[in-house]
N, C-alpha and C. Protein backbone atom coordinates (compact mmCIF):
# COMPACT_ATOMS: atom_id res chain seq x y z
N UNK A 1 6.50 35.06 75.58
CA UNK A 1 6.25 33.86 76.36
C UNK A 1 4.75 33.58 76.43
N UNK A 2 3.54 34.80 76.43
CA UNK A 2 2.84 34.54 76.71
C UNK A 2 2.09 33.86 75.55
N UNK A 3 2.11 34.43 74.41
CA UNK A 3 2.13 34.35 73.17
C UNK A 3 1.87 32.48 73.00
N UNK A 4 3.65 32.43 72.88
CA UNK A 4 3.62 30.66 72.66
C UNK A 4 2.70 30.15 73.54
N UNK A 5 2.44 30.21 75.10
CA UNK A 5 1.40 29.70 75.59
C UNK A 5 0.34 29.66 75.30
N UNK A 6 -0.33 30.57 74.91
CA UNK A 6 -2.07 30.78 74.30
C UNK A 6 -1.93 29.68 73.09
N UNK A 7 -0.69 30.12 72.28
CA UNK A 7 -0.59 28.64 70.95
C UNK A 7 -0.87 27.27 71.50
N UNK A 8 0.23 27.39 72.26
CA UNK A 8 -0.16 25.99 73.08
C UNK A 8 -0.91 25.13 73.59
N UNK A 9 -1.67 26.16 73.81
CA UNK A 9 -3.47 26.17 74.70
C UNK A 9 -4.20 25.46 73.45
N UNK A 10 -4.23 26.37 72.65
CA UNK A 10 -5.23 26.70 71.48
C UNK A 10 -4.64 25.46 70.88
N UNK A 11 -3.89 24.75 70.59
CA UNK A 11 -3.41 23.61 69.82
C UNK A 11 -3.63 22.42 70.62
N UNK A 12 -4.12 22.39 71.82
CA UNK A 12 -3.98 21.75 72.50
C UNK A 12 -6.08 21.51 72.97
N UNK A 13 -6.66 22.48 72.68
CA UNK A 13 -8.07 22.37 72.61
C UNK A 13 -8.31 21.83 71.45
N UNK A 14 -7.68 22.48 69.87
CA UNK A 14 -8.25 21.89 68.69
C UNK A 14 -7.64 20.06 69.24
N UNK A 15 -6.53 20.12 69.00
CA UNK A 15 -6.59 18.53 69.01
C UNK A 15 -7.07 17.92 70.10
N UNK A 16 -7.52 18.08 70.95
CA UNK A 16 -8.81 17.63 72.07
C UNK A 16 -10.17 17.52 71.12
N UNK A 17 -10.67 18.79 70.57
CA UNK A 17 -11.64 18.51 69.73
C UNK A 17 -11.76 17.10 68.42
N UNK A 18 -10.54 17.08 68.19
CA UNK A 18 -10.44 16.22 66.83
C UNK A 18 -10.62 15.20 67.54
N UNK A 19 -10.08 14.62 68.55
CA UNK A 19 -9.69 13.07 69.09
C UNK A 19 -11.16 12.88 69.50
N UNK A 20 -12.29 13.41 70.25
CA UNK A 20 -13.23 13.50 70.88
C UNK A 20 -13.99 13.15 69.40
N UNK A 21 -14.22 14.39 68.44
CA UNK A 21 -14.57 14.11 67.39
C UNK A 21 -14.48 12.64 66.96
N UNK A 22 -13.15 12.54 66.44
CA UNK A 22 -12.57 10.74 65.48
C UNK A 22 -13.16 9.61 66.43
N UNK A 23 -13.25 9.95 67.81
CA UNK A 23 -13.65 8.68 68.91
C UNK A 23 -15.42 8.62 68.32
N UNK A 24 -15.72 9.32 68.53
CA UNK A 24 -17.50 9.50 68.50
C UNK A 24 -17.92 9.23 66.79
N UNK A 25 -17.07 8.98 66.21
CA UNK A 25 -17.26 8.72 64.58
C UNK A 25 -17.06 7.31 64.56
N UNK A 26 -15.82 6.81 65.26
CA UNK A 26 -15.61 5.75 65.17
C UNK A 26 -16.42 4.37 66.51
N UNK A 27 -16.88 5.03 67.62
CA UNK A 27 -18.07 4.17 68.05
C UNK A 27 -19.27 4.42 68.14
N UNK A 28 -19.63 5.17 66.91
CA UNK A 28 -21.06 5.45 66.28
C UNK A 28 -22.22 5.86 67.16
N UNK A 29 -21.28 7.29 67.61
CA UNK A 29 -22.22 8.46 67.96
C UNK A 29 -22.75 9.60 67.27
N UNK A 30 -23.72 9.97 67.28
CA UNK A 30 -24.26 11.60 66.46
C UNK A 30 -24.93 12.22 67.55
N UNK A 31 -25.19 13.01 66.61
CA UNK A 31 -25.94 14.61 67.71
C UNK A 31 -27.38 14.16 67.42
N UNK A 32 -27.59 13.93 68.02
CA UNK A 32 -29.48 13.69 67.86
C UNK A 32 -30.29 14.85 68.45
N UNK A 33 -30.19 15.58 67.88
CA UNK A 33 -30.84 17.10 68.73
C UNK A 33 -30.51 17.62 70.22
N UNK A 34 -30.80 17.33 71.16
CA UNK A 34 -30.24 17.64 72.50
C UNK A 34 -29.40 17.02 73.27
N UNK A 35 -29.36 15.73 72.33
CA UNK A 35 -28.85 14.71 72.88
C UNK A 35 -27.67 13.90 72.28
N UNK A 36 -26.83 13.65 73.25
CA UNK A 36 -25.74 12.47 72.55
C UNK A 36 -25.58 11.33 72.46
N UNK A 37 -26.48 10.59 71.81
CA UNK A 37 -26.21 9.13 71.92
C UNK A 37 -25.94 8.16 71.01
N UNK A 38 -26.76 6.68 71.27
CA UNK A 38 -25.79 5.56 70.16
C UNK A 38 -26.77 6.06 68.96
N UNK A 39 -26.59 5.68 67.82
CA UNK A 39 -27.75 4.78 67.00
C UNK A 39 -28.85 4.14 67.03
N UNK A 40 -29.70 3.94 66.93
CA UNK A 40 -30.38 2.88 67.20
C UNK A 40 -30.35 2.36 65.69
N UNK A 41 -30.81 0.98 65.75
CA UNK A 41 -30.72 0.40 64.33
C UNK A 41 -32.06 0.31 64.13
N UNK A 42 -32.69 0.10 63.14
CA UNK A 42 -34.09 -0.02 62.04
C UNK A 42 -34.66 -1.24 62.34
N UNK A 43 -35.60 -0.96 62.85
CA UNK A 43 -36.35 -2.72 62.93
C UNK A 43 -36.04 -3.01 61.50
N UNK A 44 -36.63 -4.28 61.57
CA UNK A 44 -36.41 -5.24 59.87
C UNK A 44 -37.87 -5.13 59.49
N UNK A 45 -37.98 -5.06 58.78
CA UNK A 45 -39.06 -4.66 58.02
C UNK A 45 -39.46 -6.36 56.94
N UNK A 46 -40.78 -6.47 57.18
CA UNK A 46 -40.87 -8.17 56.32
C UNK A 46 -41.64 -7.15 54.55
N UNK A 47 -40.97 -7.83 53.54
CA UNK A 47 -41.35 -7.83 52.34
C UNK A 47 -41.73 -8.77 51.99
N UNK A 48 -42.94 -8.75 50.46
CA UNK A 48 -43.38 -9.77 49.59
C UNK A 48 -42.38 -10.38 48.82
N UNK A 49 -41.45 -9.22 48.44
CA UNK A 49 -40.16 -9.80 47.28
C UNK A 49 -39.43 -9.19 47.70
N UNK A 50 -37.84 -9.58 47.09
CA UNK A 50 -36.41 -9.04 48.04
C UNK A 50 -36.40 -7.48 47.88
N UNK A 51 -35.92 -7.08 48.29
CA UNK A 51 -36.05 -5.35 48.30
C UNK A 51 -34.82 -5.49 47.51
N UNK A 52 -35.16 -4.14 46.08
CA UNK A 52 -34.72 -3.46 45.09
C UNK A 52 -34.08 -4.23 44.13
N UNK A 53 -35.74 -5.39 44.30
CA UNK A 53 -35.66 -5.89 42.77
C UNK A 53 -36.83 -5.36 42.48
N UNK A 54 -36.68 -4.84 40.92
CA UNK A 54 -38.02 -4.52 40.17
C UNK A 54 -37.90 -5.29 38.97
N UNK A 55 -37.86 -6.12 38.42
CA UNK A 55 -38.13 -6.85 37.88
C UNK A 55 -36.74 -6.83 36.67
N UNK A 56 -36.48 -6.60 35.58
CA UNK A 56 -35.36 -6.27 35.07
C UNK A 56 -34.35 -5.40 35.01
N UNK A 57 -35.24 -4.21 35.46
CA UNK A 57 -34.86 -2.76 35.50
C UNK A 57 -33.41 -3.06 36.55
N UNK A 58 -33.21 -3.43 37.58
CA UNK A 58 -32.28 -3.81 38.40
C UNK A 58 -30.97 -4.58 37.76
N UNK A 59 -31.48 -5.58 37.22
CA UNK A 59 -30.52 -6.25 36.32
C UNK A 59 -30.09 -5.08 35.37
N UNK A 60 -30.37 -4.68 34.38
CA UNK A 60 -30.09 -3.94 33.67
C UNK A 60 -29.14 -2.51 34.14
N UNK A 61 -29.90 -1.88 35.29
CA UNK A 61 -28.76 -0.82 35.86
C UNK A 61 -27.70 -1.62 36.26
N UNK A 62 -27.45 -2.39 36.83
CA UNK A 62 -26.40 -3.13 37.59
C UNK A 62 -25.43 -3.35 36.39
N UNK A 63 -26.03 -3.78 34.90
CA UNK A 63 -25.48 -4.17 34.13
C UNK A 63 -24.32 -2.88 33.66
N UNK A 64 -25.22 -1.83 33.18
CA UNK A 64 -24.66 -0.28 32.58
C UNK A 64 -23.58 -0.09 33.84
N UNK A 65 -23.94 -0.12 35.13
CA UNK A 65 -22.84 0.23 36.21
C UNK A 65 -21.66 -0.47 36.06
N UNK A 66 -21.85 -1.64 36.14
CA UNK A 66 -20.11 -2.50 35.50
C UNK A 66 -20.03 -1.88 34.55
N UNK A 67 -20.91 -1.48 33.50
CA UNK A 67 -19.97 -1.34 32.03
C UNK A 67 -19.06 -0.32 32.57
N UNK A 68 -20.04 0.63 32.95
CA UNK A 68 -19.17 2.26 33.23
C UNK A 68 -17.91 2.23 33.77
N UNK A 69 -18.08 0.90 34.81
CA UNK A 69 -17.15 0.74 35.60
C UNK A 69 -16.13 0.28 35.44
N UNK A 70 -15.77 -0.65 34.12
CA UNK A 70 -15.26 -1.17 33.65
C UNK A 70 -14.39 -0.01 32.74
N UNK A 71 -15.47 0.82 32.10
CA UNK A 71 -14.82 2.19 31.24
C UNK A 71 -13.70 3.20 31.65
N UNK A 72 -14.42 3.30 33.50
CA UNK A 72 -13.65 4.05 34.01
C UNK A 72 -11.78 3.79 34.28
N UNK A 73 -12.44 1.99 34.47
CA UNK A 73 -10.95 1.41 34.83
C UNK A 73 -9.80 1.59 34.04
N UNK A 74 -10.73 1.35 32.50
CA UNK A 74 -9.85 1.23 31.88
C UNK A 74 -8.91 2.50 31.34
N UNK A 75 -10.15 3.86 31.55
CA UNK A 75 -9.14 5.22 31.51
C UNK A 75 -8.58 5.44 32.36
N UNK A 76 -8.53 5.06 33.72
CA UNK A 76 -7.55 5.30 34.65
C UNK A 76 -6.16 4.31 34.49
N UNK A 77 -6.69 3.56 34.09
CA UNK A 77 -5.33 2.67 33.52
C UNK A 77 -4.58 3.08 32.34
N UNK A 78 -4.90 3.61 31.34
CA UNK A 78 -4.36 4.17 30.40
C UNK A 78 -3.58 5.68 31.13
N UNK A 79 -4.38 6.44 31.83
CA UNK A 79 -4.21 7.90 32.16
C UNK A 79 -3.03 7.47 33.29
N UNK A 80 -2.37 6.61 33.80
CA UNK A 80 -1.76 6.16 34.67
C UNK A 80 -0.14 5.71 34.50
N UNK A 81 -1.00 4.86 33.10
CA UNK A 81 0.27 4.74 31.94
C UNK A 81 0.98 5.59 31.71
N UNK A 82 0.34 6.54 31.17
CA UNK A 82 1.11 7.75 30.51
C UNK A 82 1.46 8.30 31.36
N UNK A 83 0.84 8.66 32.61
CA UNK A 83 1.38 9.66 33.87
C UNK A 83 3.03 9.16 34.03
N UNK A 84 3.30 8.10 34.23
CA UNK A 84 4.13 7.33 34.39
C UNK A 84 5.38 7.41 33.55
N UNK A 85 5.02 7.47 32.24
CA UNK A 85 5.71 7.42 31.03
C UNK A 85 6.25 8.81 31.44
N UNK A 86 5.25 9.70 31.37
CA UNK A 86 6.01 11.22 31.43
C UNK A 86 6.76 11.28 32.61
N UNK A 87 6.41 10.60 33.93
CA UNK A 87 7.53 10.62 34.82
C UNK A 87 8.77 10.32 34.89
N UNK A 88 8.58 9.22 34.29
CA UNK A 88 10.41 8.27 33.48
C UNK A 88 10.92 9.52 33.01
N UNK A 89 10.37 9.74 31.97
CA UNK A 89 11.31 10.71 30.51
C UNK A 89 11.62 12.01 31.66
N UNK A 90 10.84 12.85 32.57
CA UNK A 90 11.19 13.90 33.14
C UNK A 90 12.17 13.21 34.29
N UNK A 91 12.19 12.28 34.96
CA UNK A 91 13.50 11.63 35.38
C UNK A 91 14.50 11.44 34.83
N UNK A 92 14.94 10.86 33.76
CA UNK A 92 15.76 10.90 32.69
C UNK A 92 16.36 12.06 32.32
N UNK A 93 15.33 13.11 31.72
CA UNK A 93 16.10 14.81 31.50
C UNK A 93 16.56 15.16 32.91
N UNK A 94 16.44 15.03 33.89
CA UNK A 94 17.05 15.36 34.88
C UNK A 94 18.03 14.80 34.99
N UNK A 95 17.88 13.60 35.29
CA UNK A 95 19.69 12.61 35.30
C UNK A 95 20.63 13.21 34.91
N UNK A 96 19.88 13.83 33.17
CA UNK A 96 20.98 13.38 32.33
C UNK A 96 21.43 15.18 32.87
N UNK A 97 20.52 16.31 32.69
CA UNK A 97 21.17 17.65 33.30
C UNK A 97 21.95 17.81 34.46
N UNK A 98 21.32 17.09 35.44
CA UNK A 98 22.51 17.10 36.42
C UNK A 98 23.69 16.79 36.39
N UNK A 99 23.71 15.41 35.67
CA UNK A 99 25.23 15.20 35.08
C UNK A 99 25.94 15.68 34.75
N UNK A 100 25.54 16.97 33.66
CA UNK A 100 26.08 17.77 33.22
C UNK A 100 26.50 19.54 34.22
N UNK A 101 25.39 19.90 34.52
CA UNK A 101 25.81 20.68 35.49
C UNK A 101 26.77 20.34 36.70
N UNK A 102 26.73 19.20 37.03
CA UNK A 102 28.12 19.07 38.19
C UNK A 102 29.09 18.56 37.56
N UNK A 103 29.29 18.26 36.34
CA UNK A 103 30.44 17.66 35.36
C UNK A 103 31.70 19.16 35.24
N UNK A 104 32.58 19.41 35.71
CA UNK A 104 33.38 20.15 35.67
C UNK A 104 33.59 20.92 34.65
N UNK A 105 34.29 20.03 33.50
CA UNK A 105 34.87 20.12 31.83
C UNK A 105 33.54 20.06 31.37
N UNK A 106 32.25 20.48 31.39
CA UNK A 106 31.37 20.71 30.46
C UNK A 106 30.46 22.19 31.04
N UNK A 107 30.18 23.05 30.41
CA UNK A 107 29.27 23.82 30.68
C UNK A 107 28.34 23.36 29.66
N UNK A 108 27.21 23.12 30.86
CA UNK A 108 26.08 22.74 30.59
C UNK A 108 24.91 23.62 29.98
N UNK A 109 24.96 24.93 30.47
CA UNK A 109 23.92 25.76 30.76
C UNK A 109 23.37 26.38 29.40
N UNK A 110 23.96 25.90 28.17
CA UNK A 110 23.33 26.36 26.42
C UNK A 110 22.80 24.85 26.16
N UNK A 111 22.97 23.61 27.05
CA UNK A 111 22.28 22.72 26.27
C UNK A 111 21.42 22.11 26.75
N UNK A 112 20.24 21.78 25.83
CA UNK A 112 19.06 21.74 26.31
C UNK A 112 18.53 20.07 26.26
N UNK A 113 18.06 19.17 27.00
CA UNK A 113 17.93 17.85 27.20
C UNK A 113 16.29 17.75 27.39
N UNK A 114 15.74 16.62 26.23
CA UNK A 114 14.85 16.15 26.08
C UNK A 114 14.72 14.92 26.00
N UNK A 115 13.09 14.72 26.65
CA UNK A 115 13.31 13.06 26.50
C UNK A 115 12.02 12.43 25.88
N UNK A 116 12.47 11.56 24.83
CA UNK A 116 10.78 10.87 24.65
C UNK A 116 11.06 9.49 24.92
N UNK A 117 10.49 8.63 25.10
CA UNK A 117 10.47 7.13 24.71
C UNK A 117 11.63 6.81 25.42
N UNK A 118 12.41 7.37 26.30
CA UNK A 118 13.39 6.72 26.38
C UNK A 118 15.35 7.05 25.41
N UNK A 119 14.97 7.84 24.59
CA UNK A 119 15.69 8.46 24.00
C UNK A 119 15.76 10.02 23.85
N UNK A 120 17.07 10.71 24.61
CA UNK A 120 17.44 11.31 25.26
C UNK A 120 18.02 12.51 23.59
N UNK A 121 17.73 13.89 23.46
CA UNK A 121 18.12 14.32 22.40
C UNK A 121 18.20 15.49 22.84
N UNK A 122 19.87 16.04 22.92
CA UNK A 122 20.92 17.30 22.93
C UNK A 122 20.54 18.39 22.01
N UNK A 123 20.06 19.36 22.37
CA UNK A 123 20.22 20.46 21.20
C UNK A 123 20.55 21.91 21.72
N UNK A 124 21.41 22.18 21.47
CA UNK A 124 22.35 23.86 21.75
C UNK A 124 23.49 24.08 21.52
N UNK A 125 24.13 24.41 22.38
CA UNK A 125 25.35 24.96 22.09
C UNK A 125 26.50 24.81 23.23
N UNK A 126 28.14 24.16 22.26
CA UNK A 126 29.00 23.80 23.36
C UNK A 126 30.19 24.39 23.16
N UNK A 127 31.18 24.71 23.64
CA UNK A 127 32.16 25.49 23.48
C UNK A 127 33.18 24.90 22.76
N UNK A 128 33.63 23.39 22.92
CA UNK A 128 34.41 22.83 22.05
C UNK A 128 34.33 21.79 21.50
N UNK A 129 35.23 20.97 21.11
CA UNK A 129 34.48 19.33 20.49
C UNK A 129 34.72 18.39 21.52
N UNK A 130 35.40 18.69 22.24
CA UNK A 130 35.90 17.98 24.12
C UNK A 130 34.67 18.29 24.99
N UNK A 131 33.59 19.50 25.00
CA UNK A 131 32.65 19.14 25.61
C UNK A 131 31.71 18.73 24.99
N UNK A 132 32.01 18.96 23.49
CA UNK A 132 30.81 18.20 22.92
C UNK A 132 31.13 16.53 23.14
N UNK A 133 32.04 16.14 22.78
CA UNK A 133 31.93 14.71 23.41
C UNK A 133 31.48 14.27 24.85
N UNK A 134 31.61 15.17 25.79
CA UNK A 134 31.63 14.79 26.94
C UNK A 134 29.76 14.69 27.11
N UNK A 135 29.39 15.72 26.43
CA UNK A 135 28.06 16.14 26.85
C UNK A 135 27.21 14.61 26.34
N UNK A 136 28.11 14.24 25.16
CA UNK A 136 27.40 12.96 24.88
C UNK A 136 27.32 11.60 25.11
N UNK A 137 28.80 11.75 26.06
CA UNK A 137 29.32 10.55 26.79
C UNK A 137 28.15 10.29 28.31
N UNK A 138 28.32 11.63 28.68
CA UNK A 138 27.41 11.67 29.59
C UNK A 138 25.80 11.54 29.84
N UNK A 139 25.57 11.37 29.01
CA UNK A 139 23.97 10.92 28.38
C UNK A 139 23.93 10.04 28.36
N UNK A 140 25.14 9.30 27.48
CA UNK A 140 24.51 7.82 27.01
C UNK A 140 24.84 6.94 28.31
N UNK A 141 26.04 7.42 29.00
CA UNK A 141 26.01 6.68 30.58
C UNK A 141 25.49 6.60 31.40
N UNK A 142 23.90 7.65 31.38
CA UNK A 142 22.82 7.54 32.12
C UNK A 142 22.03 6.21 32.01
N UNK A 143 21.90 6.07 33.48
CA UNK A 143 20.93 4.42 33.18
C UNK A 143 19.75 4.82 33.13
N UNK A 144 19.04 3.98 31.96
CA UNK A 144 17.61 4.15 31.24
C UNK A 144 17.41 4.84 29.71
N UNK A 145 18.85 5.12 29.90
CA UNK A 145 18.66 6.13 28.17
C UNK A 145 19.05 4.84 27.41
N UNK A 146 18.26 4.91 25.92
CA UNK A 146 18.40 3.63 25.11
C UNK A 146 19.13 4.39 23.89
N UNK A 147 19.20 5.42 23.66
CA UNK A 147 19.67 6.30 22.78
C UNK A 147 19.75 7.93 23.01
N UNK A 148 20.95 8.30 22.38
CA UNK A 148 21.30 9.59 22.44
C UNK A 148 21.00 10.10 20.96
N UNK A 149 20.27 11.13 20.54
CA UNK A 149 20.31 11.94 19.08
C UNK A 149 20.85 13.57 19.73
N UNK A 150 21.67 13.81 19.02
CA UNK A 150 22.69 14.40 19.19
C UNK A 150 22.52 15.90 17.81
N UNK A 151 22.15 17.04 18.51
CA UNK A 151 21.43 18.01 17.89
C UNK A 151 22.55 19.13 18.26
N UNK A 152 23.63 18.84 18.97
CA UNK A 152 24.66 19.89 19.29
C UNK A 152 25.58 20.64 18.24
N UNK A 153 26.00 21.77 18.65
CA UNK A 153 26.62 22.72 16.97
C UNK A 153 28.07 23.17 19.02
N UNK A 154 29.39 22.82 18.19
CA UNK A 154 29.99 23.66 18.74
C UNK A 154 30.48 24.80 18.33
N UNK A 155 30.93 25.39 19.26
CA UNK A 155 31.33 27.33 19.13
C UNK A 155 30.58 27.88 19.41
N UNK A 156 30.52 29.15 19.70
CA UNK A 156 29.62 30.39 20.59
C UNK A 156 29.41 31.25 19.66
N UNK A 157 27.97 31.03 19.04
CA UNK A 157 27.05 31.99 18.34
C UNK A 157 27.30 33.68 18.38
């Protein structure tokens, strides 16, 4: 009993700390050495010319920064693609295994399900030509498979 209480305690100080914390972050307090207070903001300062222009040099970084930025987009868009792609196809081999493992009249557990592109391809081993049909009925009735290739040998090796 006493136990859970001290937890209690102790869970109950950290999240006191956090909220106190997130409050003082969010109406822009810091530790200023001894002291706790607001911000103060920066006088304005008067310039001859706009601040952090130097003459081309500015244009020019600004320029390389889009490019990069543009570079980056575009590998995260590609790398996103494909993440994606491989998610489908490993959705798909699942579909289609589960199907088979809770399918009664088929033992599933010699055949092996792959997926590329969208096309779904059997290769192992089935006990008769009744589960070999089934194993392939059951594939192609998965929604999203566009094709079954069919790599199955029946009889027990």
């Amino acid at each position: 009993m006493e136990a859970s209480m001290l937890r209690a305690l102790v869970r109950f100080v950290l999240v006191l700390v956090v909220v106190v914390a997130a409050a003082a972050f969010f109406f822009g307090y810091r530790w200023g050495g001894a002291h706790f207070g607001r911000t103060a903001s920066e006088p304005a300062v008067r310039t001859e010319r706009p601040v952090g222009t130097t003459g081309g040099q500015a244009d020019q970084t600004r320029e390389r920064a889009r490019a990069a930025g543009a570079e980056i987009g575009e590998k995260v868009a590609v790398g996103t693609e494909k993440a994606a792609e491989t998610i489908d196809e490993a959705r798909l081999t699942a579909k289609v295994k589960s199907k088979m493992a809770l399918d009664d009249t088929l033992d599933g557990s010699r055949v092996h399900v792959s997926t590329d592109d969208n096309v779904v391809t059997l290769t192992g081993t089935v006990i008769n030509e009744t589960q070999h049909t089934r194993a392939l009925t059951l594939a192609r009735e998965t929604a999203g498979v566009a094709m079954v290739v069919d790599h199955l040998s029946t009889g027990i090796n």
